[in-house]
C-alpha atoms as a PDB file:
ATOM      1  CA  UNK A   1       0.020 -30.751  -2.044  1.00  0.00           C
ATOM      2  CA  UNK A   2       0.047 -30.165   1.952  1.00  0.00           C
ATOM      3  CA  UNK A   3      -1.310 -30.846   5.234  1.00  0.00           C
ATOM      4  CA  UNK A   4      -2.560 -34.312   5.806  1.00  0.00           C
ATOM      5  CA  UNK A   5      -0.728 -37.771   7.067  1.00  0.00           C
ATOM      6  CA  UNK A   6       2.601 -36.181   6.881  1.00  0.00           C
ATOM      7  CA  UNK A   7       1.256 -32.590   8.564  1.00  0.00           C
ATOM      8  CA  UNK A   8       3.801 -30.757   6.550  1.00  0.00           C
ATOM      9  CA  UNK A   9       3.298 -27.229   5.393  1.00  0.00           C
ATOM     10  CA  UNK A  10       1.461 -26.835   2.170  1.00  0.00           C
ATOM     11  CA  UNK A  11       2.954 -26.238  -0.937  1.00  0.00           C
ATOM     12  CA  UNK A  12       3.281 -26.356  -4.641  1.00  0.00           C
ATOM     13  CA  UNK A  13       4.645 -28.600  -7.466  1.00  0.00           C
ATOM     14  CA  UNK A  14       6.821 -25.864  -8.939  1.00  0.00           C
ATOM     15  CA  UNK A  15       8.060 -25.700  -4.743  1.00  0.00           C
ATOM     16  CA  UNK A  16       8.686 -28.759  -4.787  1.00  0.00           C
ATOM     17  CA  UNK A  17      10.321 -28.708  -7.738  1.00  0.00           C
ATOM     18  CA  UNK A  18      12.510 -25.974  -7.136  1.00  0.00           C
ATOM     19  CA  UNK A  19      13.766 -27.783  -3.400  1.00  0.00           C
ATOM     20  CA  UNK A  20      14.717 -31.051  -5.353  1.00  0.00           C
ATOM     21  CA  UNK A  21      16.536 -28.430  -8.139  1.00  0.00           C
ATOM     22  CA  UNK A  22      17.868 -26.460  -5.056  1.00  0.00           C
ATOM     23  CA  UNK A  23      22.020 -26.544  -3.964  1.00  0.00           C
ATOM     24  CA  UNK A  24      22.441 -27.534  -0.333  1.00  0.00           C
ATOM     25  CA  UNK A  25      19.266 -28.519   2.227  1.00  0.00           C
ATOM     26  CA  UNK A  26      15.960 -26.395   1.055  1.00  0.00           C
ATOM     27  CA  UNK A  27      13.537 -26.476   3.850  1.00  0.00           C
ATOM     28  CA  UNK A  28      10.683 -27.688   2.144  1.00  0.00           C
ATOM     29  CA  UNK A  29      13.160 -31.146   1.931  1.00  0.00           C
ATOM     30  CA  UNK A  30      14.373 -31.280   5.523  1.00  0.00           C
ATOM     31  CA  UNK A  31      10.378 -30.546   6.983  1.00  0.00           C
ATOM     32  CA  UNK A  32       9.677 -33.680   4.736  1.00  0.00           C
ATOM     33  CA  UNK A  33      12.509 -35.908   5.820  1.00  0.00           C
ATOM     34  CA  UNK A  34      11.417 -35.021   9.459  1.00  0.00           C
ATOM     35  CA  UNK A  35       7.813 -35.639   9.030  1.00  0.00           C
ATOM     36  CA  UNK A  36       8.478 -38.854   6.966  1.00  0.00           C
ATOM     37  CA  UNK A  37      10.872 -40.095  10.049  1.00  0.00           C
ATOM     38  CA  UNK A  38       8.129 -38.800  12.902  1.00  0.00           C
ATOM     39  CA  UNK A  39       5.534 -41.149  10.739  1.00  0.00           C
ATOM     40  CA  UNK A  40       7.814 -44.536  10.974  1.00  0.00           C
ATOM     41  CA  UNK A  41       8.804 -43.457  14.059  1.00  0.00           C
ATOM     42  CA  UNK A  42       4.787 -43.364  15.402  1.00  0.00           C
ATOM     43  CA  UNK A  43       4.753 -46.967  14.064  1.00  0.00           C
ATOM     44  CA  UNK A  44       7.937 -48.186  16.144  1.00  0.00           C
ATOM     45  CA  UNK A  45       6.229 -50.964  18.165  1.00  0.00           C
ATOM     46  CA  UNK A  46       5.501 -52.419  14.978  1.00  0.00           C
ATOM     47  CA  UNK A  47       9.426 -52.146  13.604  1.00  0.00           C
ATOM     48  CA  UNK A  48      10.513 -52.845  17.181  1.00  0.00           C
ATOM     49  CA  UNK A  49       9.251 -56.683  16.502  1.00  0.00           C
ATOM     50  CA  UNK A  50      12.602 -56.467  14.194  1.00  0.00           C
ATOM     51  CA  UNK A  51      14.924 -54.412  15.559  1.00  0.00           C
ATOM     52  CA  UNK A  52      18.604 -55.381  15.911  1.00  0.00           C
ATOM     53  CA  UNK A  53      21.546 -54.108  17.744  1.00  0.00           C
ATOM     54  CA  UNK A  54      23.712 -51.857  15.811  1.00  0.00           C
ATOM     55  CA  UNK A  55      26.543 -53.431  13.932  1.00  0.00           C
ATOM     56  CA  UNK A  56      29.716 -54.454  15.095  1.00  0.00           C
ATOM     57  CA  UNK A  57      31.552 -52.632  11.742  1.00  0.00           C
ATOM     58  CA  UNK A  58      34.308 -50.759  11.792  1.00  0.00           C
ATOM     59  CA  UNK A  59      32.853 -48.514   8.626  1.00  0.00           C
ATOM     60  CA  UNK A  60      30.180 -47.512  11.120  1.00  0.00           C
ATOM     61  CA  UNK A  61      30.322 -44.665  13.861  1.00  0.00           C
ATOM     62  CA  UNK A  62      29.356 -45.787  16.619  1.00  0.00           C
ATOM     63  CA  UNK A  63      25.684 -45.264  17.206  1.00  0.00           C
ATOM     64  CA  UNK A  64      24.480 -43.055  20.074  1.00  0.00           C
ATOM     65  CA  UNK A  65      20.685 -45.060  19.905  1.00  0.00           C
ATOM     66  CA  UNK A  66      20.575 -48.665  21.180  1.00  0.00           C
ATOM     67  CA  UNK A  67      16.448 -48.646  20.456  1.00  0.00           C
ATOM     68  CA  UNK A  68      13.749 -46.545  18.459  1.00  0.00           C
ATOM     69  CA  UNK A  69      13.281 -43.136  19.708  1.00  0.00           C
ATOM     70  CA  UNK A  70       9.884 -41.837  19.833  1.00  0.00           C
ATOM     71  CA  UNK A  71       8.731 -39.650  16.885  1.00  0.00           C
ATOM     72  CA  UNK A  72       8.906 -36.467  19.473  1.00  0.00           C
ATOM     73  CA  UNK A  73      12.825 -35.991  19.425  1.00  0.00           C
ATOM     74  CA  UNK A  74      13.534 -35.699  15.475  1.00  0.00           C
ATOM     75  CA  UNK A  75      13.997 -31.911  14.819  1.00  0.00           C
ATOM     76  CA  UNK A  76      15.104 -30.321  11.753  1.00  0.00           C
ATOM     77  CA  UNK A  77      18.662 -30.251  12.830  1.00  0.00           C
ATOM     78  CA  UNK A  78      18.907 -33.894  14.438  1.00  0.00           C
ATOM     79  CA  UNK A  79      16.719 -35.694  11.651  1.00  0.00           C
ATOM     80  CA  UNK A  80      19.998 -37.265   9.754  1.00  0.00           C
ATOM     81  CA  UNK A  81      21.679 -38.838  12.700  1.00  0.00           C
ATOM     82  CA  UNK A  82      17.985 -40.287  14.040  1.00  0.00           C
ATOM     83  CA  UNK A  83      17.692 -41.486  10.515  1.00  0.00           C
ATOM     84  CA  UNK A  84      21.076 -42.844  10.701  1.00  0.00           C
ATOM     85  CA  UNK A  85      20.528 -44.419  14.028  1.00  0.00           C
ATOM     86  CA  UNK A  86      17.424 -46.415  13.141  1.00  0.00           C
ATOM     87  CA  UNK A  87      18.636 -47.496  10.059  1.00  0.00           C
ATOM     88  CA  UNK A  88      21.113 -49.308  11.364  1.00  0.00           C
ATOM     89  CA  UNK A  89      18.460 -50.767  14.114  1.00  0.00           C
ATOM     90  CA  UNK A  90      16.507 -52.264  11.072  1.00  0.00           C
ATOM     91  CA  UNK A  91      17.897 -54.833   9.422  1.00  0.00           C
ATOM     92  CA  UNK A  92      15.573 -54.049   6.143  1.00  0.00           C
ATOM     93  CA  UNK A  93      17.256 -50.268   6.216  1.00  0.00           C
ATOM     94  CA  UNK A  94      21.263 -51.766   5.444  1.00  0.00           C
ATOM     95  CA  UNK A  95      20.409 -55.361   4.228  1.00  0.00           C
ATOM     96  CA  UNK A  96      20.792 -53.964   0.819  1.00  0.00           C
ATOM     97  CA  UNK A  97      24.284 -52.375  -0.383  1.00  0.00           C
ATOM     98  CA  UNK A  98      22.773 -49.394  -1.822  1.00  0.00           C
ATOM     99  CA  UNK A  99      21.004 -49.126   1.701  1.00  0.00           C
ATOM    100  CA  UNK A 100      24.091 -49.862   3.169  1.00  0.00           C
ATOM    101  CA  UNK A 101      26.087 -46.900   1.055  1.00  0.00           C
ATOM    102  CA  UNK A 102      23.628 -44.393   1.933  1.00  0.00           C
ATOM    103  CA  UNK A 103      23.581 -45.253   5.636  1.00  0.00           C
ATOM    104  CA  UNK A 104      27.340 -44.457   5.815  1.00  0.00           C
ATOM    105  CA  UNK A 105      27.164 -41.725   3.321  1.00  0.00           C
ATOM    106  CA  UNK A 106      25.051 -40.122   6.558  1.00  0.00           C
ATOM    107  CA  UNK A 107      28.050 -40.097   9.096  1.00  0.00           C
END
């Protein structure tokens, strides 16, 4: 597994394996999260066609995005509150309770 649509570093099955096995945030994990977010965030103008404003919800911090950020500013430290941020812009990211649970499990 490696480099290609995702342009993450390469690496191995027992890696891979190891990262999901892992306690805490391996690396491997976090460099995919980020370049899984960078590639729906290169497609925004296509989720912008069904982007919402952020809820009105007590259960929800307030969000510091009002629209899609470009793919440029999600870093390996940021990554969970962008992910936060635009799943609460897309109605298909909390529509669902389980979606819903693991948006707030993120604040």
């Amino acid at each position: 597994l490696g480099e290609g649509v995702l342009k993450v570093s390469p690496f191995s099955a027992a890696e891979l394996s190891q990262a999901l096995t892992h306690p805490g945030e391996p690396l491997l994990l976090t460099e995919a999260s980020v370049a899984l977010l960078r590639l729906l965030l290169d497609h925004s103008a296509q989720l912008a066609s069904g982007q919402v404003p952020p809820p009105v919800d007590t259960r929800v911090v307030a969000s510091t995005l009002q629209q899609l950020p470009p793919s440029g500013v999600v870093t390996r430290t940021n990554w969970p509150e962008v992910l936060r941020c635009v799943g609460w812009l897309l109605p298909e990211f909390h529509g669902d309770p389980a979606c819903e649970a693991a948006l707030l499990a993120l604040q």
